[in-house]
PDB file of N, CA and C in Angstrom:
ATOM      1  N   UNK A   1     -20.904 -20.521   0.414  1.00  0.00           N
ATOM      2  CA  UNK A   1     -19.536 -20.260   0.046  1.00  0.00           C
ATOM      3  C   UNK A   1     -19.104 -18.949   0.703  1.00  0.00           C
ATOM      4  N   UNK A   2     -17.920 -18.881   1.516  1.00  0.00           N
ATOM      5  CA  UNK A   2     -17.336 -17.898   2.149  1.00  0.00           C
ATOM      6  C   UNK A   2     -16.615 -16.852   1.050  1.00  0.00           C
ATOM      7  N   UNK A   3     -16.801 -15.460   1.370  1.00  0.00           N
ATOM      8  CA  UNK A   3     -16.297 -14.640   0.267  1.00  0.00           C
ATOM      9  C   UNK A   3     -14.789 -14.001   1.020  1.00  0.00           C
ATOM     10  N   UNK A   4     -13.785 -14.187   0.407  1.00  0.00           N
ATOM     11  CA  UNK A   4     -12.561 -14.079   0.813  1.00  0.00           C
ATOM     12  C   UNK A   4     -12.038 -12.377   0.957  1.00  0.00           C
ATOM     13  N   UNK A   5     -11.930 -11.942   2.124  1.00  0.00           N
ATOM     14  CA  UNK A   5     -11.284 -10.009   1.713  1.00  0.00           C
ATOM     15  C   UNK A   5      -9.837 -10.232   1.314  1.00  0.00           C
ATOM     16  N   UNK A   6      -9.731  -9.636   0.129  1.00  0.00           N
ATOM     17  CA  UNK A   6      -8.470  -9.332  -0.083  1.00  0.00           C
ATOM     18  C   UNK A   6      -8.169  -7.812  -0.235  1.00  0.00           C
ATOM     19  N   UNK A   7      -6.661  -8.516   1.035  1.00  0.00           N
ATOM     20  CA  UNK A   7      -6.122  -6.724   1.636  1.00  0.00           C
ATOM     21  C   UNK A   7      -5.469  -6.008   0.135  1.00  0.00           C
ATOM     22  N   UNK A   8      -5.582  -4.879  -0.192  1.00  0.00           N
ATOM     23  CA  UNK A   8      -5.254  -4.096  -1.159  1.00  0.00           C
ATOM     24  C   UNK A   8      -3.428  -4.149  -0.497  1.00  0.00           C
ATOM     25  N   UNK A   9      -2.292  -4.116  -1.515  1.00  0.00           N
ATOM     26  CA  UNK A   9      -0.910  -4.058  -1.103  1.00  0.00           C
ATOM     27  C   UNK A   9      -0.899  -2.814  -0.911  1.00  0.00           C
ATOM     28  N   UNK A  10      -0.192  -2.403   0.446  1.00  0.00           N
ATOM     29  CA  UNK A  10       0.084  -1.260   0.804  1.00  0.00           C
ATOM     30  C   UNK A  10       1.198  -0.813  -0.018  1.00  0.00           C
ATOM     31  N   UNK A  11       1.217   0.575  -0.410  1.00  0.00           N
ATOM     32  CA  UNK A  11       2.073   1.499  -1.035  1.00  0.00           C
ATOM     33  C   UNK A  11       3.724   1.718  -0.643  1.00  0.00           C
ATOM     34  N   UNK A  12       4.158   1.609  -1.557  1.00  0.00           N
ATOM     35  CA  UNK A  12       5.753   1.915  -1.513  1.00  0.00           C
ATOM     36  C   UNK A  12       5.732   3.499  -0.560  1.00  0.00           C
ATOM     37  N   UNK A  13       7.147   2.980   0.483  1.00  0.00           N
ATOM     38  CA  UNK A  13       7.470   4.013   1.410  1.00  0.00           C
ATOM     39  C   UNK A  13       8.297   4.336   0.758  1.00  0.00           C
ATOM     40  N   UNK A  14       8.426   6.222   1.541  1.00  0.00           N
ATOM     41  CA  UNK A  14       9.473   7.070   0.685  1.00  0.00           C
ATOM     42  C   UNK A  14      10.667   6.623   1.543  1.00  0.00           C
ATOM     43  N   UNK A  15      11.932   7.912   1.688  1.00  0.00           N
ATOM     44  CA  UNK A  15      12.911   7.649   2.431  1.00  0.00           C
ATOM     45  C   UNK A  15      12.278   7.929   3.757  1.00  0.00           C
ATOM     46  N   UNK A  16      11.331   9.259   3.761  1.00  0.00           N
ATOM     47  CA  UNK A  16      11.562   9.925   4.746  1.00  0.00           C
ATOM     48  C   UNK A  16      10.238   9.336   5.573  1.00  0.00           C
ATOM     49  N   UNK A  17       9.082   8.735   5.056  1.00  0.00           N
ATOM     50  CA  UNK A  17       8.496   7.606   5.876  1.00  0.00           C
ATOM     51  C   UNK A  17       9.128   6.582   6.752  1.00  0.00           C
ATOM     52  N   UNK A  18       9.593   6.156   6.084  1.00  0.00           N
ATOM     53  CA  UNK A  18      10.909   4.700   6.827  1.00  0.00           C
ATOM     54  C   UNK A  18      11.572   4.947   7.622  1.00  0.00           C
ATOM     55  N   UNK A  19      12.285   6.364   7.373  1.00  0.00           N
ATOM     56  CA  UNK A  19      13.069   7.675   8.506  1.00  0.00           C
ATOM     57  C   UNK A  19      12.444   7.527   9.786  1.00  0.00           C
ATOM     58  N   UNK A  20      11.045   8.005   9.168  1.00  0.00           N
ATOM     59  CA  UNK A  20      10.025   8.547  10.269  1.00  0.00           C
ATOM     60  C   UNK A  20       9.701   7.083  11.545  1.00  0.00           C
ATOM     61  N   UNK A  21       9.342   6.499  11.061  1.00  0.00           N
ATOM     62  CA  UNK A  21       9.304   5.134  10.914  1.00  0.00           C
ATOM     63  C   UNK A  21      10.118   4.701  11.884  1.00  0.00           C
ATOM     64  N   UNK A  22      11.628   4.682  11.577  1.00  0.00           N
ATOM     65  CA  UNK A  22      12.101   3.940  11.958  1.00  0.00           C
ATOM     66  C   UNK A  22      13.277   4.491  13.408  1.00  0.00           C
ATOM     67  N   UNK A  23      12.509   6.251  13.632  1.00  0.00           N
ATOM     68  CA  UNK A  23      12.955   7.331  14.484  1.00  0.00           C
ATOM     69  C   UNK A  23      14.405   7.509  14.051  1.00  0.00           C
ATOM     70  N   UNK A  24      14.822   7.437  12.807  1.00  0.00           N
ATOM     71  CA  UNK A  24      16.022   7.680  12.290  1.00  0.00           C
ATOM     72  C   UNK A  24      16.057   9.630  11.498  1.00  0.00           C
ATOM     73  N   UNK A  25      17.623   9.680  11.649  1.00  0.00           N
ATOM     74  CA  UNK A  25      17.701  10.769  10.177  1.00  0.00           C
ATOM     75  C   UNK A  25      17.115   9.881   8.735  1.00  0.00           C
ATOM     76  N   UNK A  26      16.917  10.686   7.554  1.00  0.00           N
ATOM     77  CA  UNK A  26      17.008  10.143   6.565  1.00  0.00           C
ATOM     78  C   UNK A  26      18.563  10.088   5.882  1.00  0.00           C
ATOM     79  N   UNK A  27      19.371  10.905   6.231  1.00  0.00           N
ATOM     80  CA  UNK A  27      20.279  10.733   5.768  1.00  0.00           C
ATOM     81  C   UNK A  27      21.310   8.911   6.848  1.00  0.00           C
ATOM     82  N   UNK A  28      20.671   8.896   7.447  1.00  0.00           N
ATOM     83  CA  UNK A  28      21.178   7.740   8.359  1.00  0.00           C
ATOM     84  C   UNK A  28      20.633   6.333   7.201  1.00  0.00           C
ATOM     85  N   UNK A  29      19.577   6.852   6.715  1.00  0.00           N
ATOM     86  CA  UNK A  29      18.948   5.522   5.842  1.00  0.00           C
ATOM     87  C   UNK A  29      20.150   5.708   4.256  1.00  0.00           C
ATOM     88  N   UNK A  30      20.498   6.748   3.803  1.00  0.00           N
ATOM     89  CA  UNK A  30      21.246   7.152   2.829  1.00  0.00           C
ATOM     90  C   UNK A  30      22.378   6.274   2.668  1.00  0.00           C
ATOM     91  N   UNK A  31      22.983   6.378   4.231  1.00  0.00           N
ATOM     92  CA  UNK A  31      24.477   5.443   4.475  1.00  0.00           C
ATOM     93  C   UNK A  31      24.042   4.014   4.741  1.00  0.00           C
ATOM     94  N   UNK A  32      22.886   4.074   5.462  1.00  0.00           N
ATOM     95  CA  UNK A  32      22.818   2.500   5.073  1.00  0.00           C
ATOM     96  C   UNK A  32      22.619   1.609   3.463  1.00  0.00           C
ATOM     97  N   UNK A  33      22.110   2.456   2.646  1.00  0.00           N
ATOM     98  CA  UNK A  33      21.648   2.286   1.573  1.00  0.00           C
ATOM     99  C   UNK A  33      23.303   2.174   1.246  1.00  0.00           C
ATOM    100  N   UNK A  34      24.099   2.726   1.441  1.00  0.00           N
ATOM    101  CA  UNK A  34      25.638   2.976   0.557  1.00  0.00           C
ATOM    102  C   UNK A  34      26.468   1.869   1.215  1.00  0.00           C
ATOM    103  N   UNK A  35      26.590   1.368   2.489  1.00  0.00           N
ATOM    104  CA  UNK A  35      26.770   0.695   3.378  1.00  0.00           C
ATOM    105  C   UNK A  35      26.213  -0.973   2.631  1.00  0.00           C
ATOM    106  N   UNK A  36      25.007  -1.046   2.365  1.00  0.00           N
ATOM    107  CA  UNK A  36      24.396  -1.820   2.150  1.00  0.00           C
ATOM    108  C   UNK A  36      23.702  -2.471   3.384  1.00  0.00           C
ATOM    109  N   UNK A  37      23.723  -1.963   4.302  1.00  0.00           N
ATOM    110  CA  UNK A  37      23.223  -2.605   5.786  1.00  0.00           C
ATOM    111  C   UNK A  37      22.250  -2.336   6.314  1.00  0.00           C
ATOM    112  N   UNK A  38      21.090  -1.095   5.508  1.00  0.00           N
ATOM    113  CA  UNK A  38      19.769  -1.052   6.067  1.00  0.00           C
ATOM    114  C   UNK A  38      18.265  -2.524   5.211  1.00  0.00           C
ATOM    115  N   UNK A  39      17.602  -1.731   5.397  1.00  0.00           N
ATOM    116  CA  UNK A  39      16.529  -2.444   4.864  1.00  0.00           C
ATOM    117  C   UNK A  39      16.716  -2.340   3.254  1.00  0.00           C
ATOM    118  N   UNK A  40      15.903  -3.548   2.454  1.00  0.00           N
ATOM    119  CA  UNK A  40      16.138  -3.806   1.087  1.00  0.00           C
ATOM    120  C   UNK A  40      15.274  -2.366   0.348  1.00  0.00           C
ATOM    121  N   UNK A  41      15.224  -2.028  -0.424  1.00  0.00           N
ATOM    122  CA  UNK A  41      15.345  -0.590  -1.407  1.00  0.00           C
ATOM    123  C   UNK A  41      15.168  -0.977  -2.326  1.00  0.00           C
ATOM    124  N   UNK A  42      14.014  -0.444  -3.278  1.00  0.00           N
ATOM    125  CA  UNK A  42      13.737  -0.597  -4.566  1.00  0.00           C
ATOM    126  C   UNK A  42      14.285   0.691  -5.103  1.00  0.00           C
ATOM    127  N   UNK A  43      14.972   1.132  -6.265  1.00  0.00           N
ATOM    128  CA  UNK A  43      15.350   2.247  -7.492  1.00  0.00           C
ATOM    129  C   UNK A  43      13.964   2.292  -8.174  1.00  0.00           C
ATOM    130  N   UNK A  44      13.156   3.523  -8.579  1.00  0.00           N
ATOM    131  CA  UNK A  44      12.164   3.466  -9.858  1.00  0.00           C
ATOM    132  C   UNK A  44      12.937   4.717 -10.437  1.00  0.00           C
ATOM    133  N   UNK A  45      12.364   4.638 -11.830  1.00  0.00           N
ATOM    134  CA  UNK A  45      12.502   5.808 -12.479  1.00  0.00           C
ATOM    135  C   UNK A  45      12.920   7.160 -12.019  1.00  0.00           C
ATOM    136  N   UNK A  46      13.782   7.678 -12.802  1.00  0.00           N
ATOM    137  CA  UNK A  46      14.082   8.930 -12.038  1.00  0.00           C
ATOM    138  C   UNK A  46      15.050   9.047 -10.840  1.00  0.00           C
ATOM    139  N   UNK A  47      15.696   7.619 -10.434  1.00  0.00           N
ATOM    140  CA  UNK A  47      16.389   7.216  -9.267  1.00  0.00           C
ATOM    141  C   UNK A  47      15.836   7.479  -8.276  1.00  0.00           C
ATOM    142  N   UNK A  48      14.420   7.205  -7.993  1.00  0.00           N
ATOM    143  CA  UNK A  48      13.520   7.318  -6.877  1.00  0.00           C
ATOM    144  C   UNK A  48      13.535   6.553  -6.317  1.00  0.00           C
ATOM    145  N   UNK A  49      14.158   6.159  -5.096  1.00  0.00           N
ATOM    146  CA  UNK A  49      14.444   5.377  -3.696  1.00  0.00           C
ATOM    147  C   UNK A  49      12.730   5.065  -3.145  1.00  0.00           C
ATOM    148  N   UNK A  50      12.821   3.452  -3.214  1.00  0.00           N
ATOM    149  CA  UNK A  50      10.919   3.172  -2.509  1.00  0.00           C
ATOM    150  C   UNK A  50      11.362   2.202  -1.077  1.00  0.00           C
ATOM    151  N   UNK A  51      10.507   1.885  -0.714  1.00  0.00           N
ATOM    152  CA  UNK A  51      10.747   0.695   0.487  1.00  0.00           C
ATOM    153  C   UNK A  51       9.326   0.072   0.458  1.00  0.00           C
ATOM    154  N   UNK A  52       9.502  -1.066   0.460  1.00  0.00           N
ATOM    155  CA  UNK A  52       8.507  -2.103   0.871  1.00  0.00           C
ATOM    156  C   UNK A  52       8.615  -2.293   2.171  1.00  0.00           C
ATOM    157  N   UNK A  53       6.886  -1.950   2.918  1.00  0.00           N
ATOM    158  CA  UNK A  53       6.541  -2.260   4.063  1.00  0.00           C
ATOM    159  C   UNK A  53       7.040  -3.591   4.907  1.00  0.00           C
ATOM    160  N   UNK A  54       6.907  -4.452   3.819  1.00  0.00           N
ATOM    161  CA  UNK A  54       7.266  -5.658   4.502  1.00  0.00           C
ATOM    162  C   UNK A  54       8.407  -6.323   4.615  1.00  0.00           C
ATOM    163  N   UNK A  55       9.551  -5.597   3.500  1.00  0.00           N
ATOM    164  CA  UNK A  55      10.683  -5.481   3.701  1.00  0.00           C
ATOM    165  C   UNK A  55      11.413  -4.382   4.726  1.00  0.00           C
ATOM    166  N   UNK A  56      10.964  -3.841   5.250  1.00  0.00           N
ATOM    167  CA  UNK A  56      11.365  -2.758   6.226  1.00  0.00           C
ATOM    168  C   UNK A  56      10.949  -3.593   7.224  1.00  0.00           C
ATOM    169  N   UNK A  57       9.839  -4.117   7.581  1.00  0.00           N
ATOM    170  CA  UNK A  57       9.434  -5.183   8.679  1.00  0.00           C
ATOM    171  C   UNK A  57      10.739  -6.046   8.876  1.00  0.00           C
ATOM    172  N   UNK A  58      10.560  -7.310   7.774  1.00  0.00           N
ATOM    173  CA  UNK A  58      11.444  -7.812   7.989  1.00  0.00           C
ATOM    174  C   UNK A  58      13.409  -7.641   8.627  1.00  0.00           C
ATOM    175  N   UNK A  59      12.775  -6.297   7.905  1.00  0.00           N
ATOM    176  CA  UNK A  59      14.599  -6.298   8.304  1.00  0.00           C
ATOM    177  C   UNK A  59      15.043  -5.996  10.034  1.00  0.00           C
ATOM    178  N   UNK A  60      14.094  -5.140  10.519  1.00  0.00           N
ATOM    179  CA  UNK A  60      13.679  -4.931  12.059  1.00  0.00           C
ATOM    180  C   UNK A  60      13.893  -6.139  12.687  1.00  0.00           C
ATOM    181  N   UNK A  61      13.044  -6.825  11.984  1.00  0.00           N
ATOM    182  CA  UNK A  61      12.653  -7.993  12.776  1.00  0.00           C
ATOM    183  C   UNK A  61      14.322  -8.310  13.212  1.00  0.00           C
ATOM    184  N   UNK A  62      14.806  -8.598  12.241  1.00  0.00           N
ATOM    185  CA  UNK A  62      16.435  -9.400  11.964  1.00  0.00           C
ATOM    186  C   UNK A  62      17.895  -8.308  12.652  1.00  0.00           C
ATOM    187  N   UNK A  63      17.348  -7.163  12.688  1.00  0.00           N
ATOM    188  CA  UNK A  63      18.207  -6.295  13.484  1.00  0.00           C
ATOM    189  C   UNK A  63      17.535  -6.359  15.219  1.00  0.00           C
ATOM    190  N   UNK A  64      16.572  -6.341  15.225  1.00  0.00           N
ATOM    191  CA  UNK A  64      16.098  -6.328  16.818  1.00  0.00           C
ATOM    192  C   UNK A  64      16.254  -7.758  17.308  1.00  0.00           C
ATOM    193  N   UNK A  65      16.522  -8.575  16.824  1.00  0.00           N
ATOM    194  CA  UNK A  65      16.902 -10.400  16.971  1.00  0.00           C
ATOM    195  C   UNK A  65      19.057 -10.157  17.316  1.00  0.00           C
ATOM    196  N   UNK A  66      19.381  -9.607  16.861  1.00  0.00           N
ATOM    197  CA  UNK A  66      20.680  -9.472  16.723  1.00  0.00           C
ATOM    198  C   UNK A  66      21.154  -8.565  18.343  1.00  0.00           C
ATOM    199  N   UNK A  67      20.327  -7.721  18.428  1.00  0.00           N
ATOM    200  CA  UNK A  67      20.988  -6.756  19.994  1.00  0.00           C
ATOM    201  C   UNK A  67      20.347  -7.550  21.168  1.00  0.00           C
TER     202      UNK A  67
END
């Protein structure tokens, strides 16, 4: 019987990862967030702005398909 690796879920990105990330300002991710036109954004506690890796993927994907 084959023993299966399971990948641990990578950690919620801040703003300024995704920033970094994505060779943006963070305040450029701010207006998209207000805009509604960047990548999808989780709120936690405290109004702490997260990003999912794979939602930041995805959204690339769908903006670099578009130019």
């Amino acid at each position: 019987m084959a023993v299966q690796k399971v990948q641990a879920p990578r950690p919620l990105a801040t703003p300024q990862e995704v920033a970094d990330f994505l060779a943006v300002p963070e305040s450029r991710l701010r207006q998209w967030r207000y805009l509604g036109t960047g990548p999808a954004y989780r709120k936690l506690a405290n109004h702490l702005v997260r990003y999912r890796w794979s939602d930041v993927e995805e959204w690339l994907d769908r903006e670099s398909a578009v130019a």
